[in-house]
Every structure is written in C-alpha cells, then in structure tokens.
C-alpha atoms as a PDB file:
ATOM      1  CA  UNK A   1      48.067   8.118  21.608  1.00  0.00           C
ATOM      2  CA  UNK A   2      45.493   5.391  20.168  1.00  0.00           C
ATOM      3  CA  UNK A   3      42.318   5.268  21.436  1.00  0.00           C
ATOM      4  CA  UNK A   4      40.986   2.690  23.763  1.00  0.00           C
ATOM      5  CA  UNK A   5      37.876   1.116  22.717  1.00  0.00           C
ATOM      6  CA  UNK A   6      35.001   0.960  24.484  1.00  0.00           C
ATOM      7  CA  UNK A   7      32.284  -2.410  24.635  1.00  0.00           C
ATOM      8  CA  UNK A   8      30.208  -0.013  22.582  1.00  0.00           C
ATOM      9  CA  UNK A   9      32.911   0.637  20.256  1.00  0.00           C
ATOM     10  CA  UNK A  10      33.896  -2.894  19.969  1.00  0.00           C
ATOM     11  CA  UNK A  11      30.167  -3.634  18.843  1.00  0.00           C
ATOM     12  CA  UNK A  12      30.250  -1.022  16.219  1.00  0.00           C
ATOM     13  CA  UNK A  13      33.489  -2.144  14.633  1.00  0.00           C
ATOM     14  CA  UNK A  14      32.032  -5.707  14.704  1.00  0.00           C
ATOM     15  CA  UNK A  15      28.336  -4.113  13.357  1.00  0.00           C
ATOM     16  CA  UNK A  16      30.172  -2.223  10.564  1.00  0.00           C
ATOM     17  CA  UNK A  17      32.439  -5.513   9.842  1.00  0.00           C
ATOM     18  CA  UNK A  18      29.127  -8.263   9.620  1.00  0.00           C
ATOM     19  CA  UNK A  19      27.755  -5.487   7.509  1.00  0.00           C
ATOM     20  CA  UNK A  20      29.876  -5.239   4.867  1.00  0.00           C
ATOM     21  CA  UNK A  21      30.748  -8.743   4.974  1.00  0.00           C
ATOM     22  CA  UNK A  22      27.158  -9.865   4.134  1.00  0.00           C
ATOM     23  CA  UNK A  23      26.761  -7.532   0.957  1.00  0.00           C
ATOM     24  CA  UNK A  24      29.978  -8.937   0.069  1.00  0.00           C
ATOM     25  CA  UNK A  25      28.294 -12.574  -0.069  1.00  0.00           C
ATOM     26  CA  UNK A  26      25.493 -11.486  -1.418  1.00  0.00           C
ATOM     27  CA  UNK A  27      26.839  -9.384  -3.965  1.00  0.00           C
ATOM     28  CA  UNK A  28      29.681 -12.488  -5.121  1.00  0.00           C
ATOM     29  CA  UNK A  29      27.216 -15.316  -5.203  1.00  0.00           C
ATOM     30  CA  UNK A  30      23.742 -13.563  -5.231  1.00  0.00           C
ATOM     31  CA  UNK A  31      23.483 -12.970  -8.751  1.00  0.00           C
ATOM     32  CA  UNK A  32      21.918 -15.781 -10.480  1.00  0.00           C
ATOM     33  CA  UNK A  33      18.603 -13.719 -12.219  1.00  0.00           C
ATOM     34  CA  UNK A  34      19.632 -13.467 -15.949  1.00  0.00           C
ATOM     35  CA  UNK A  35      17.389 -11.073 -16.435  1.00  0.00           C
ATOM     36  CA  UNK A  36      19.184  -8.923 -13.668  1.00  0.00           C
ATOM     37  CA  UNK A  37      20.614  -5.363 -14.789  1.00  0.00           C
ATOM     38  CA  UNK A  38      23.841  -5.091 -13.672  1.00  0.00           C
ATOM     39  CA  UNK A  39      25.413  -2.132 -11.881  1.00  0.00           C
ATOM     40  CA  UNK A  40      28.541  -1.181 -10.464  1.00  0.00           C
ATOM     41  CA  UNK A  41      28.278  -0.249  -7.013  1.00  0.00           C
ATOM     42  CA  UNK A  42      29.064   3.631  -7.434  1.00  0.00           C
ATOM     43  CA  UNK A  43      25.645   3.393 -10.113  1.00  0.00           C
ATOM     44  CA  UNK A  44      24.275   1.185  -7.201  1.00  0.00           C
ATOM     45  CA  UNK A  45      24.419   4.498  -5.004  1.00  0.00           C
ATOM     46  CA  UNK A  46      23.313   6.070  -7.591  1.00  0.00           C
ATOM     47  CA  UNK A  47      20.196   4.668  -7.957  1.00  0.00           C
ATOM     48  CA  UNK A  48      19.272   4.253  -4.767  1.00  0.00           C
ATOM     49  CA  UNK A  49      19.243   7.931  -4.516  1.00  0.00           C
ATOM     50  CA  UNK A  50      17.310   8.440  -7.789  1.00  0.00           C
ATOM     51  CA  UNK A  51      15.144   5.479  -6.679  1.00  0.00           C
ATOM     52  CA  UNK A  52      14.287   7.455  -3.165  1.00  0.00           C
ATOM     53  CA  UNK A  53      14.045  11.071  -4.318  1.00  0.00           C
ATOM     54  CA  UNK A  54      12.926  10.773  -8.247  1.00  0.00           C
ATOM     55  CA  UNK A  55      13.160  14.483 -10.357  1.00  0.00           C
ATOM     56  CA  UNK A  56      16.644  15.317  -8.271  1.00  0.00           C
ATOM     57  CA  UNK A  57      19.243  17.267 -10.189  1.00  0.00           C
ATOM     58  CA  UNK A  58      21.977  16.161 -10.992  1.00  0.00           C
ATOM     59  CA  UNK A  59      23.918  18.323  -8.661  1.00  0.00           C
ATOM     60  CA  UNK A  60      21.847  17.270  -5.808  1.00  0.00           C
ATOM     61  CA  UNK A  61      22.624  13.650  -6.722  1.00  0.00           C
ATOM     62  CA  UNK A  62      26.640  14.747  -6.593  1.00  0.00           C
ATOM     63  CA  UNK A  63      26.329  16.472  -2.696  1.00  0.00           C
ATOM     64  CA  UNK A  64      24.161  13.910  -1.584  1.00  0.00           C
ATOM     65  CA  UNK A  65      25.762  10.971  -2.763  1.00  0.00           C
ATOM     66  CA  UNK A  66      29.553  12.350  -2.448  1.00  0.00           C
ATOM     67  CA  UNK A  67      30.568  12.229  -6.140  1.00  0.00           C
ATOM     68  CA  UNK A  68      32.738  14.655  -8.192  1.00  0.00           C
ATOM     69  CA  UNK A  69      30.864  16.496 -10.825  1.00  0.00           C
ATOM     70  CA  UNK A  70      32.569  14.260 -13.227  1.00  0.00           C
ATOM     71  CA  UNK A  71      31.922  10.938 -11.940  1.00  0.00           C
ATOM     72  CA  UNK A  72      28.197  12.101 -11.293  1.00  0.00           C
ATOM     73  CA  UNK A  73      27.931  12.940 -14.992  1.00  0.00           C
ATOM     74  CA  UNK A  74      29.231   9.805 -16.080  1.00  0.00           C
ATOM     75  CA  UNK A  75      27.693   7.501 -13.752  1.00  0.00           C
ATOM     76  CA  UNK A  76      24.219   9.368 -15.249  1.00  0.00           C
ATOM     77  CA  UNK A  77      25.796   8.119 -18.718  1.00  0.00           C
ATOM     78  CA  UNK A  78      25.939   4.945 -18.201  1.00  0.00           C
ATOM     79  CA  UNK A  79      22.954   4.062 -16.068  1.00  0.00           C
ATOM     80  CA  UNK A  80      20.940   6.439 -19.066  1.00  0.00           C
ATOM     81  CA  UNK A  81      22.673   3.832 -21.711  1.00  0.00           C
ATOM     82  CA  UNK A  82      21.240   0.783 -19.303  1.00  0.00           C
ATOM     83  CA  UNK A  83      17.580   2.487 -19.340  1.00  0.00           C
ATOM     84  CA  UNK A  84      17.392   3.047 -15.989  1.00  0.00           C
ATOM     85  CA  UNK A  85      17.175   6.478 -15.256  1.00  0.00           C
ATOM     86  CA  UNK A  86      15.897   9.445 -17.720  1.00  0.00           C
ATOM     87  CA  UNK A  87      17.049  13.139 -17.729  1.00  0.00           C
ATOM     88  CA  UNK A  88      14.182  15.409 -18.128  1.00  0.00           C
ATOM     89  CA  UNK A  89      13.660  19.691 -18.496  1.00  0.00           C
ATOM     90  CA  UNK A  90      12.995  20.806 -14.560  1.00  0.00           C
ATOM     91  CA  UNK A  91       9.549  21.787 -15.466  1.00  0.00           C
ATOM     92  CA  UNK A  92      10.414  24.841 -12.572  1.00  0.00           C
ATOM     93  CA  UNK A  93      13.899  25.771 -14.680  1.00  0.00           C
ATOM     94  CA  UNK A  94      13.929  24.656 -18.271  1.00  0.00           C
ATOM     95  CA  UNK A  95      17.711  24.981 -18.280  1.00  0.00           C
ATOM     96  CA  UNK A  96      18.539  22.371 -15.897  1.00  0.00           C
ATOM     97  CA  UNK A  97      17.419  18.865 -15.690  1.00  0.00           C
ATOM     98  CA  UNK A  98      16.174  16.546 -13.701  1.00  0.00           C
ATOM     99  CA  UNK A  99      16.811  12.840 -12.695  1.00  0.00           C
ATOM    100  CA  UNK A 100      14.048   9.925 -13.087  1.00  0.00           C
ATOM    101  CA  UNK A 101      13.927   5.944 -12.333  1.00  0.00           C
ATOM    102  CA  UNK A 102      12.504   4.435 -15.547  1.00  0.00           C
ATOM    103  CA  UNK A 103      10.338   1.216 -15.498  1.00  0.00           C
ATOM    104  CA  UNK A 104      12.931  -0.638 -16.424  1.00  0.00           C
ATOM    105  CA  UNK A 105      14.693   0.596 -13.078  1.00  0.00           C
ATOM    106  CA  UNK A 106      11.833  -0.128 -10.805  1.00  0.00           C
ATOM    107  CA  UNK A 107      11.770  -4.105 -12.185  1.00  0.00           C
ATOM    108  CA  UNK A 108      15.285  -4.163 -11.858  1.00  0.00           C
ATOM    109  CA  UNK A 109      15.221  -3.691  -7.955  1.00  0.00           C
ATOM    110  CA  UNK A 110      11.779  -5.858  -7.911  1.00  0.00           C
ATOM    111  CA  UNK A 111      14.158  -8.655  -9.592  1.00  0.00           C
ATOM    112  CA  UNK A 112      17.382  -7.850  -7.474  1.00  0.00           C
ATOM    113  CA  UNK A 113      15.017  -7.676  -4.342  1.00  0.00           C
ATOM    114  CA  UNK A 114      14.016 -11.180  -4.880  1.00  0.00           C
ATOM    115  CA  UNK A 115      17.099 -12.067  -6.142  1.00  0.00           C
ATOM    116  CA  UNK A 116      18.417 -10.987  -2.647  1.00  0.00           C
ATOM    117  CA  UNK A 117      15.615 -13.075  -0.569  1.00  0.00           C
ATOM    118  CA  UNK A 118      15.932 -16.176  -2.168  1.00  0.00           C
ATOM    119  CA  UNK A 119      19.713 -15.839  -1.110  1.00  0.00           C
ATOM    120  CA  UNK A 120      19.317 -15.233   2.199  1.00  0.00           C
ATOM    121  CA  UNK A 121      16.293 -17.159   2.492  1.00  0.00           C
ATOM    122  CA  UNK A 122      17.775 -20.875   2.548  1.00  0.00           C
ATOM    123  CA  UNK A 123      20.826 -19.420   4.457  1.00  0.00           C
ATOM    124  CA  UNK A 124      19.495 -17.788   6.925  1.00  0.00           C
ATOM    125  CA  UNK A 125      18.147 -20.280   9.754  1.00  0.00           C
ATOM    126  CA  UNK A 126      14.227 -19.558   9.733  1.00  0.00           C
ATOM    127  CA  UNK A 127      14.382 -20.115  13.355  1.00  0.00           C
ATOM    128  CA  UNK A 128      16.471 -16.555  13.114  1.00  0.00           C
ATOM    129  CA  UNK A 129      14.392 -13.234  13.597  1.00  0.00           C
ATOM    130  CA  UNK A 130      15.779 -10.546  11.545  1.00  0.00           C
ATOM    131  CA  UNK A 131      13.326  -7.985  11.703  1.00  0.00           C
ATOM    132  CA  UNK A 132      15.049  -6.926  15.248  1.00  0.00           C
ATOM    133  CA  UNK A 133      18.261  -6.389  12.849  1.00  0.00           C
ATOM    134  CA  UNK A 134      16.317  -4.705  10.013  1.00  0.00           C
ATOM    135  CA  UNK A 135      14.912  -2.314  12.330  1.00  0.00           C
ATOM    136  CA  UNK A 136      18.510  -1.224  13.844  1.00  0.00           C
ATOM    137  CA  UNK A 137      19.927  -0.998  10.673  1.00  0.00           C
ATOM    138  CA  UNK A 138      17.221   1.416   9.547  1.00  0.00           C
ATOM    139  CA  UNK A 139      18.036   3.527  12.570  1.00  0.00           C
ATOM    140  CA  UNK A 140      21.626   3.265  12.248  1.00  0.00           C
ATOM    141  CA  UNK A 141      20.801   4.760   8.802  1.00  0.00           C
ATOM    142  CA  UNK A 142      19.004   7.223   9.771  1.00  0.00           C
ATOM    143  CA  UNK A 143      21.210   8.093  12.623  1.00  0.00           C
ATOM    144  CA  UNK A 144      24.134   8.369  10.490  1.00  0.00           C
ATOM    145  CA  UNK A 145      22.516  10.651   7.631  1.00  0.00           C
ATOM    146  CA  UNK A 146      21.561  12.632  10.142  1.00  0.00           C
ATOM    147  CA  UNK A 147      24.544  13.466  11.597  1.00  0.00           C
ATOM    148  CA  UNK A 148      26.356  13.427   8.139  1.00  0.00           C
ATOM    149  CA  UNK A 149      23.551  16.131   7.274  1.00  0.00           C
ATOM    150  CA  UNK A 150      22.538  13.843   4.216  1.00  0.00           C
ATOM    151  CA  UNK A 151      19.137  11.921   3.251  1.00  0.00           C
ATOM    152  CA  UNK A 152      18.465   8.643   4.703  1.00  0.00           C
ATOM    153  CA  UNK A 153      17.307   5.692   3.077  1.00  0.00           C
END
C-alpha cells in the first residue's frame, strides 16, 4: 500500500530536492578558482569529516562517514597524494594512526568557500535573506545525525 504524503512530507521531499539541486549548480559551474584542489565528492565527505574532527582514525572516519574499509583506505590515498590530509602515530597507541587536515587543506576550503560565495552571490537576489535557510539547514543537520547516531556538521 503506498504511503500518502502528508503537507509536511511534501515539504521535505521538495527541501531534500532544492537541496541537492543547488550543490548540483554549484558544483557544475562553481569552479572557476585555478588554484582550487579538486576532490571527488566521496574525498569531499571525507574531508569534511577530517576537517571537523582532526586526529580521527581511520576507522572512525569509515563508521562515521559510511565507507567500506577499502574505499576509506583509498580515499586516504588519494587525498594524502593531493596534500591534504596527513597520517600520523596516535600519540595514545603507536600502532594505529591518526587522520590530520594539512595547510594545504585548510586554504583549499578558504578558496572553495569563496569560490562558493561569489557564485551564489550575484545569483542570489540580495533582497533574499538566507540566514533563515542556513539556520534550518544546520538543524536539519543536526537533527538527522542525531537520529542516524552520527556527528553533525
């Protein structure tokens, strides 16, 4: 039997849809830095994890993020070959490692951040408010790592 939607439902299919739909655009035609490192969107995740909880292991990274042990391992690879994150000894465990955002990492987003506002910026009608929509997306994060059991952010 399929499930009737409700107005709230409605506005959370349409919420999810505008959502993705935007980082589409942006991520097609926001691009124009040069100097921009680029990342596929699995090291994307990636990243953003590192980014938010630097010296995680790399089996944290996996759970957290939802990888395989083998895609986690060679997503590390390849953003390590990029410069953007560094393994180092656990200082608590010498035999296991853990995951840090290099410099190189943290100008990357500073570039991609811009990159992303002047984007939007000329786009986006300044008559248009969108810290009402930044705040519910930051609670719609948070509401849905909570009830995933996973970080936020």
């Amino acid at each position: 039997m399929g499930h009737r939607e409700t107005e709230r439902d409605e506005q959370l299919a349409d919420l999810a849809h505008l959502v993705l739909s935007v980082g589409r655009d942006i991520r097609l035609y926001g691009h124009p830095d040069a100097e921009i490192i680029e990342i596929t969107e699995l090291e994307s995740l990636v990243m953003n994890y590192v980014q938010q909880h630097p010296g995680v292991s790399p089996t944290r990274i996996c759970t957290e993020v939802g990888l395989r042990s083998s895609n986690t391992s060679a997503v590390l690879r390849s953003l390590v070959e990029k410069g953007m994150i560094e393994r180092r000894p656990n200082p608590d465990d010498r035999r296991s490692i853990s995951v840090h955002p290099t410099a190189i990492a943290a100008e990357n987003l500073r570039r991609v951040r811009d990159m992303w506002a002047r984007f939007l910026a000329p786009r986006v009608d300044a008559t248009v408010d969108v810290a009402p929509a930044v705040e519910l997306l930051r609670a719609v994060e948070t509401s849905v790592a909570a009830a995933l059991g996973t970080r936020s952010g």
